[in-house]
N, C-alpha and C. Protein backbone atom coordinates (compact mmCIF):
# COMPACT_ATOMS: atom_id res chain seq x y z
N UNK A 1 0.84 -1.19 0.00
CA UNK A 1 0.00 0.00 0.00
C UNK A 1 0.88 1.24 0.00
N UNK A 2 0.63 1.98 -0.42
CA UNK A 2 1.25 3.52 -1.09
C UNK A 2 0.52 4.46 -0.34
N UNK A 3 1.51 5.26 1.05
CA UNK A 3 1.63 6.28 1.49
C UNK A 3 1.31 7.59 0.60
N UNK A 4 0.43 8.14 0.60
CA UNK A 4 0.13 9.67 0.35
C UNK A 4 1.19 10.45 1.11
N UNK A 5 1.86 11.43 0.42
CA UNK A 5 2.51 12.56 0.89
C UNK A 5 2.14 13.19 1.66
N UNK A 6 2.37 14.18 2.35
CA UNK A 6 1.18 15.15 3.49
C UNK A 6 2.38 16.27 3.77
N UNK A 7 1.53 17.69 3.50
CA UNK A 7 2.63 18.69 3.89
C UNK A 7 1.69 19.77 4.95
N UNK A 8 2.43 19.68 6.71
CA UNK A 8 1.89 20.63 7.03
C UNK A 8 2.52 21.92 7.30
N UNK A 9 1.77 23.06 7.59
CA UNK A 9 2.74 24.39 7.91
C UNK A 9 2.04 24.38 9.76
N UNK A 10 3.56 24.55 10.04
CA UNK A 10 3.81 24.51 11.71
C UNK A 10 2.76 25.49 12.90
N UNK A 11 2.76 27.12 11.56
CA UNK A 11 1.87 27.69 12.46
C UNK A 11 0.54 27.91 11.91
N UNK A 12 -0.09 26.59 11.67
CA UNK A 12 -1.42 26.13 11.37
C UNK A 12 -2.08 24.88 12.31
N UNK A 13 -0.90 24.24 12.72
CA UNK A 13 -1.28 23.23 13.47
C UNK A 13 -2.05 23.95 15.03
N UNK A 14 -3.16 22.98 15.23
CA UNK A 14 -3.70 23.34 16.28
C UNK A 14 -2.47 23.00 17.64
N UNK A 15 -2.76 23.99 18.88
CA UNK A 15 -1.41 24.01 19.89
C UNK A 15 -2.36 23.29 20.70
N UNK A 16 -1.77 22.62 21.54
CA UNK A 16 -2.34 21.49 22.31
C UNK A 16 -1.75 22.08 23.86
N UNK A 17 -2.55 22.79 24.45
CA UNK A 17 -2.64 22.74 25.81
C UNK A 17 -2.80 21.56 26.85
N UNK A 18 -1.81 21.35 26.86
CA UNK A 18 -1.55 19.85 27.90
C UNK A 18 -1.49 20.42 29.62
N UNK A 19 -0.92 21.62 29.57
CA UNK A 19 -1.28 21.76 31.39
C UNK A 19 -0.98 23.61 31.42
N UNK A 20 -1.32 24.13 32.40
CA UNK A 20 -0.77 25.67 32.39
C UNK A 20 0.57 25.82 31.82
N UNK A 21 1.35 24.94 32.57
CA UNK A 21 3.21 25.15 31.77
C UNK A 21 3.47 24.31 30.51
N UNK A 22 2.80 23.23 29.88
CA UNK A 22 2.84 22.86 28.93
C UNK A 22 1.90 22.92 27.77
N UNK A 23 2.92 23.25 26.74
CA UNK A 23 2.02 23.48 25.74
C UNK A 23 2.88 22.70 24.00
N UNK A 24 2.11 22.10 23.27
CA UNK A 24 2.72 21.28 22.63
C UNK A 24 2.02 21.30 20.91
N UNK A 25 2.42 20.95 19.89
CA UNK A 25 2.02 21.33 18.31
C UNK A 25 2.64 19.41 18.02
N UNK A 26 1.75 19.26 17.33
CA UNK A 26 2.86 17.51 16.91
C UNK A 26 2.20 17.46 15.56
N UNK A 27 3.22 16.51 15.05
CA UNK A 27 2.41 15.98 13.64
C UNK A 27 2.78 14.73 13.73
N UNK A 28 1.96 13.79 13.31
CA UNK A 28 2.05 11.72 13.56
C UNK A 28 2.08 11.26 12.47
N UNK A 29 3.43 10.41 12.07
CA UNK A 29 3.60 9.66 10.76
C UNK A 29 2.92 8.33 11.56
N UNK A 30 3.35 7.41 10.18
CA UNK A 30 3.19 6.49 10.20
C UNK A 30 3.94 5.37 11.72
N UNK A 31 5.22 5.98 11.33
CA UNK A 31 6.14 5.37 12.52
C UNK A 31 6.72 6.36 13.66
N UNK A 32 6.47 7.50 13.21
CA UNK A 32 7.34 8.64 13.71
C UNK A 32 5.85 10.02 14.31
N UNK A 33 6.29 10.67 15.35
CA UNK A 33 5.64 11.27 16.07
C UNK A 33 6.86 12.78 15.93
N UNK A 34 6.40 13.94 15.68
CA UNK A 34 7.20 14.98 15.46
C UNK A 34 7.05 15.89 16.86
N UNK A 35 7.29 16.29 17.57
CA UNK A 35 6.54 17.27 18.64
C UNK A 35 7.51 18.35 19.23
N UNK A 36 6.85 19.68 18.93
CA UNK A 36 7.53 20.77 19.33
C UNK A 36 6.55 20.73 20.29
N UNK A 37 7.42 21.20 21.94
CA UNK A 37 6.75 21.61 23.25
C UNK A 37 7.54 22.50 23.52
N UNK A 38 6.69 23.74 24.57
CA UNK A 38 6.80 24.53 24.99
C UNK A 38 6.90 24.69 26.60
N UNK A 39 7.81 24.46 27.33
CA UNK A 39 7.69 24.28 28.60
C UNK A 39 7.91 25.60 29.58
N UNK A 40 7.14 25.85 30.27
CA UNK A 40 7.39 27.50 30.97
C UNK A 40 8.41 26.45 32.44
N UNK A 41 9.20 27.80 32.98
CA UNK A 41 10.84 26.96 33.95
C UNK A 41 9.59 26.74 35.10
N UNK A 42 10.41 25.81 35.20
CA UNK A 42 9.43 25.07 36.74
C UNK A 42 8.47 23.49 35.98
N UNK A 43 8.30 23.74 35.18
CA UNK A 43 7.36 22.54 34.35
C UNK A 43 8.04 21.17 34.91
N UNK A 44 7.20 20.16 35.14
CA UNK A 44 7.51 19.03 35.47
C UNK A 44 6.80 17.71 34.56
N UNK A 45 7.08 16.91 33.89
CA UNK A 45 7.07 15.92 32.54
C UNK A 45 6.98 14.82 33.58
N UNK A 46 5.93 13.90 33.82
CA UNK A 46 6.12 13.54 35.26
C UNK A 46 6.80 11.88 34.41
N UNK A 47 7.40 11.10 35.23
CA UNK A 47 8.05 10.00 35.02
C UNK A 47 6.83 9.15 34.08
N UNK A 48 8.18 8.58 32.88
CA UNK A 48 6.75 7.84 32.07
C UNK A 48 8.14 7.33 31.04
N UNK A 49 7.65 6.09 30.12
CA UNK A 49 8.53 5.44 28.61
C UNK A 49 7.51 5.66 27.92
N UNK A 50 8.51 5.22 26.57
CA UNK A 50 7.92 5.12 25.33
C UNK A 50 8.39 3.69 24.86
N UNK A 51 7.46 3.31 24.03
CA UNK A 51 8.20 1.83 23.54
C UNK A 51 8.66 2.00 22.27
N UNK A 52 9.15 3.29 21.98
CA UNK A 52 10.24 3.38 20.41
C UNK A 52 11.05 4.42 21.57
N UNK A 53 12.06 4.63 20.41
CA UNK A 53 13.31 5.25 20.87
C UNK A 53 12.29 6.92 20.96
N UNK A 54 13.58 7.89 21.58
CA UNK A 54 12.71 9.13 21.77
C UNK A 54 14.23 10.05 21.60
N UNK A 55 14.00 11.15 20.72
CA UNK A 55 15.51 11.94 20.68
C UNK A 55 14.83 13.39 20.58
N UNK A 56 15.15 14.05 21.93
CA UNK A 56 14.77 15.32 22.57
C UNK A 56 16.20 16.39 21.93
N UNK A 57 15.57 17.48 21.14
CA UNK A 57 16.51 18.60 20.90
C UNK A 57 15.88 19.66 21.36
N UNK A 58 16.86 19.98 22.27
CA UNK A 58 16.50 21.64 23.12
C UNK A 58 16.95 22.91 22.00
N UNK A 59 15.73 23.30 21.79
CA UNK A 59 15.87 24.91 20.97
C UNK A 59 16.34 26.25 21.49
N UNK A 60 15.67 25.86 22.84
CA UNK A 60 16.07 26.86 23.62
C UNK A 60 15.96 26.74 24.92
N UNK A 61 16.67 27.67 26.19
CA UNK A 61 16.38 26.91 27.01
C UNK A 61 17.36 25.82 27.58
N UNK A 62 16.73 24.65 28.78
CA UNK A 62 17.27 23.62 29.14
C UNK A 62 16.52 23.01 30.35
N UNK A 63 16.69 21.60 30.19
CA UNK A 63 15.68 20.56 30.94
C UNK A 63 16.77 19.87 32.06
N UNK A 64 16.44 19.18 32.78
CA UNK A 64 17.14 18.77 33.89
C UNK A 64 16.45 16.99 33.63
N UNK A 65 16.92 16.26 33.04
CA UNK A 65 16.21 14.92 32.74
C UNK A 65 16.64 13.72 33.83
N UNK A 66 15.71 13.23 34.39
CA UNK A 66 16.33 12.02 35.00
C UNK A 66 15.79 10.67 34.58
N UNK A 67 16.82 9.98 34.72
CA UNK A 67 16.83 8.75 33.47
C UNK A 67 17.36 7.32 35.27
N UNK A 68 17.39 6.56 34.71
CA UNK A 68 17.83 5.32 35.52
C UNK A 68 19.43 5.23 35.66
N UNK A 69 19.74 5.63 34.60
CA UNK A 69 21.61 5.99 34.53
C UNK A 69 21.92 7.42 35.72
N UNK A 70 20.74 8.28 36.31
CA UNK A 70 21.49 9.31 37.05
C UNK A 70 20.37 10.51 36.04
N UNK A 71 21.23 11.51 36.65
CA UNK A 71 20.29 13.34 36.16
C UNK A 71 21.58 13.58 35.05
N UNK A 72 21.13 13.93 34.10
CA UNK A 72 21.67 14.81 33.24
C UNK A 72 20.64 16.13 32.28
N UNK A 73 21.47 17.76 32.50
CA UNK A 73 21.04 19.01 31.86
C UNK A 73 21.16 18.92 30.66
N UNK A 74 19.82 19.14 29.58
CA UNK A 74 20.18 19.07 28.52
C UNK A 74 20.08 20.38 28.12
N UNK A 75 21.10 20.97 27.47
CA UNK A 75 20.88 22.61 27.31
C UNK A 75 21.04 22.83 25.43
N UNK A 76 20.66 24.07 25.56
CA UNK A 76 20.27 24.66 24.16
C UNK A 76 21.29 23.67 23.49
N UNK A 77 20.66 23.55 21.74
CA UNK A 77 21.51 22.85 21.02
C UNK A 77 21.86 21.59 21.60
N UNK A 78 21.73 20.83 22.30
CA UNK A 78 22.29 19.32 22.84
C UNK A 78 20.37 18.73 22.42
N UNK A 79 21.24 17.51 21.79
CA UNK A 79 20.21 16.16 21.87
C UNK A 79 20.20 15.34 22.58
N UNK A 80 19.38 14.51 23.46
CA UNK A 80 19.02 13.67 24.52
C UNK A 80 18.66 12.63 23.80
N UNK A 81 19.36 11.32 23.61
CA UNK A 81 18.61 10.20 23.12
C UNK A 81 18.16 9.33 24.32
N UNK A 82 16.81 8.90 24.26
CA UNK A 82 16.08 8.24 25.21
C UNK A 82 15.91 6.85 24.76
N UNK A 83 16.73 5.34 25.35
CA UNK A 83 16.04 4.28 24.09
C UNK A 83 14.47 3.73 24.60
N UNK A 84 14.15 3.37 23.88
CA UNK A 84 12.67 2.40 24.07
C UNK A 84 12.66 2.18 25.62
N UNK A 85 11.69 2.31 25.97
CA UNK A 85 11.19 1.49 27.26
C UNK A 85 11.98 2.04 28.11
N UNK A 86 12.63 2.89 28.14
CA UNK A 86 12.92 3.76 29.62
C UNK A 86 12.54 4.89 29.98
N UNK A 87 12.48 4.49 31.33
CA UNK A 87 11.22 5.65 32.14
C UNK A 87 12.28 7.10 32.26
N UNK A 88 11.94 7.84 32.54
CA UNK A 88 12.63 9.40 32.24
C UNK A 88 11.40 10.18 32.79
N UNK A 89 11.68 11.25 33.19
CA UNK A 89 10.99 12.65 33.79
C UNK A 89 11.70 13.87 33.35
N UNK A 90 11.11 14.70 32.49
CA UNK A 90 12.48 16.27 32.78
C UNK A 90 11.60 17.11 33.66
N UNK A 91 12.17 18.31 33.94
CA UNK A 91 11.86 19.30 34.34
C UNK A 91 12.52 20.26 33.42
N UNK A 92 11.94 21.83 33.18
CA UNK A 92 12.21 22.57 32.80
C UNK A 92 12.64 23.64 33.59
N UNK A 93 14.44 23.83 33.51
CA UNK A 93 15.24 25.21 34.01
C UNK A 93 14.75 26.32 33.91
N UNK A 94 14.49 26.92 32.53
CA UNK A 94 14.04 27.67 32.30
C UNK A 94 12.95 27.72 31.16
N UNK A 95 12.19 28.66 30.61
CA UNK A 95 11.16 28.95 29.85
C UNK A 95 12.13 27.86 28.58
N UNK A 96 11.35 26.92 28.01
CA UNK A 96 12.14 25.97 27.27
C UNK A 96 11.28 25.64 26.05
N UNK A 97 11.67 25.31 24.75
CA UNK A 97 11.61 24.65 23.60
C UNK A 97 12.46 23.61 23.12
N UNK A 98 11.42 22.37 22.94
CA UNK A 98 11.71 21.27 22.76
C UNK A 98 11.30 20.77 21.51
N UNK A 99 12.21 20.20 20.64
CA UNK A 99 11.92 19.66 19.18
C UNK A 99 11.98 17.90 19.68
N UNK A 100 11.00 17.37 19.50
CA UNK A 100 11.43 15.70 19.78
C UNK A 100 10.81 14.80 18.90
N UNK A 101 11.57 13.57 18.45
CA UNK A 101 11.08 12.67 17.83
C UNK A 101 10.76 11.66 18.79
N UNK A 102 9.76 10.75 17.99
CA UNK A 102 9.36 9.63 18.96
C UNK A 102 9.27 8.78 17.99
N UNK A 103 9.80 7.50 18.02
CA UNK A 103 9.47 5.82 17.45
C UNK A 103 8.61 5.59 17.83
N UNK A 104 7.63 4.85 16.87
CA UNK A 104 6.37 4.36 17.42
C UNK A 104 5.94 2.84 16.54
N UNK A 105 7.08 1.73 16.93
CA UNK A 105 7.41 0.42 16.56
C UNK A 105 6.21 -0.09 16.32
N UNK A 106 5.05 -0.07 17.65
CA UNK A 106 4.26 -1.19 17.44
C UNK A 106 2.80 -0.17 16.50
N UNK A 107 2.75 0.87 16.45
CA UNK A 107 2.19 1.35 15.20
C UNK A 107 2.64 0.74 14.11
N UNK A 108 3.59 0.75 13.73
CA UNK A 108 4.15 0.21 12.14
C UNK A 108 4.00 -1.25 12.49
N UNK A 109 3.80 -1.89 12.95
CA UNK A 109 3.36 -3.01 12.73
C UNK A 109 2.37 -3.55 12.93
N UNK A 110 1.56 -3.05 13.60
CA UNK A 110 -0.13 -2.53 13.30
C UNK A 110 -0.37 -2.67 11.86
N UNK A 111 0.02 -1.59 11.61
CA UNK A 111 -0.46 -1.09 10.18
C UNK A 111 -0.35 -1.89 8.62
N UNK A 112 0.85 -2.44 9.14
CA UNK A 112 1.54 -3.73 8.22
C UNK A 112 0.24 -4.63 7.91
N UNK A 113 0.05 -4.53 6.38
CA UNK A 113 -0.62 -5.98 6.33
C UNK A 113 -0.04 -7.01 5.57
């Protein structure tokens, strides 16, 4: 089966108010999840996985992430790779922008016929 193309423009997408300090825009492929968030400093991402990989790029800003390996700051320009199935929490340092991809394995094989 043959994927249709799809082109969206960023400031058309509806913004998704997820809590007073979070605020988030995404677009969902097939396998892949796109998501710019907006975190005001103090924001808390409360502990949670994903079952595809997850690779967080700070735009601006910087998050304080804790992972099972220990805390590491991810600051402007640095990427955070998260693999599958580990739990993680950030918090936001300051007023922050986040570009992140997300794997989304057992979608694509869903979809597979």
């Amino acid at each position: 089966m043959t994927r249709r193309t799809s082109l969206s423009r960023w400031d058309e997408l509806p913004l998704d108010k997820v809590t007073e300090m979070v605020a988030r825009k995404r677009v969902a492929g097939r396998t892949f999840t796109l998501t710019q968030s907006y975190l005001k400093k103090g924001a808390l991402v409360p502990r949670h996985a994903h079952e595809g990989e997850q690779m967080i790029y700070v735009l601006q800003g910087a998050l304080r992430a804790e992972l099972p390996s220990g805390e590491v700051t991810v600051h402007e320009g640095e990427v955070l790779q998260v693999p599958a199935g580990t739990p993680h929490q950030a918090e936001a340092l300051d007023d922050t922008f986040v570009l992140d991809v997300t794997h989304a394995p057992a979608a694509a094989g869903a979809r597979q016929s």
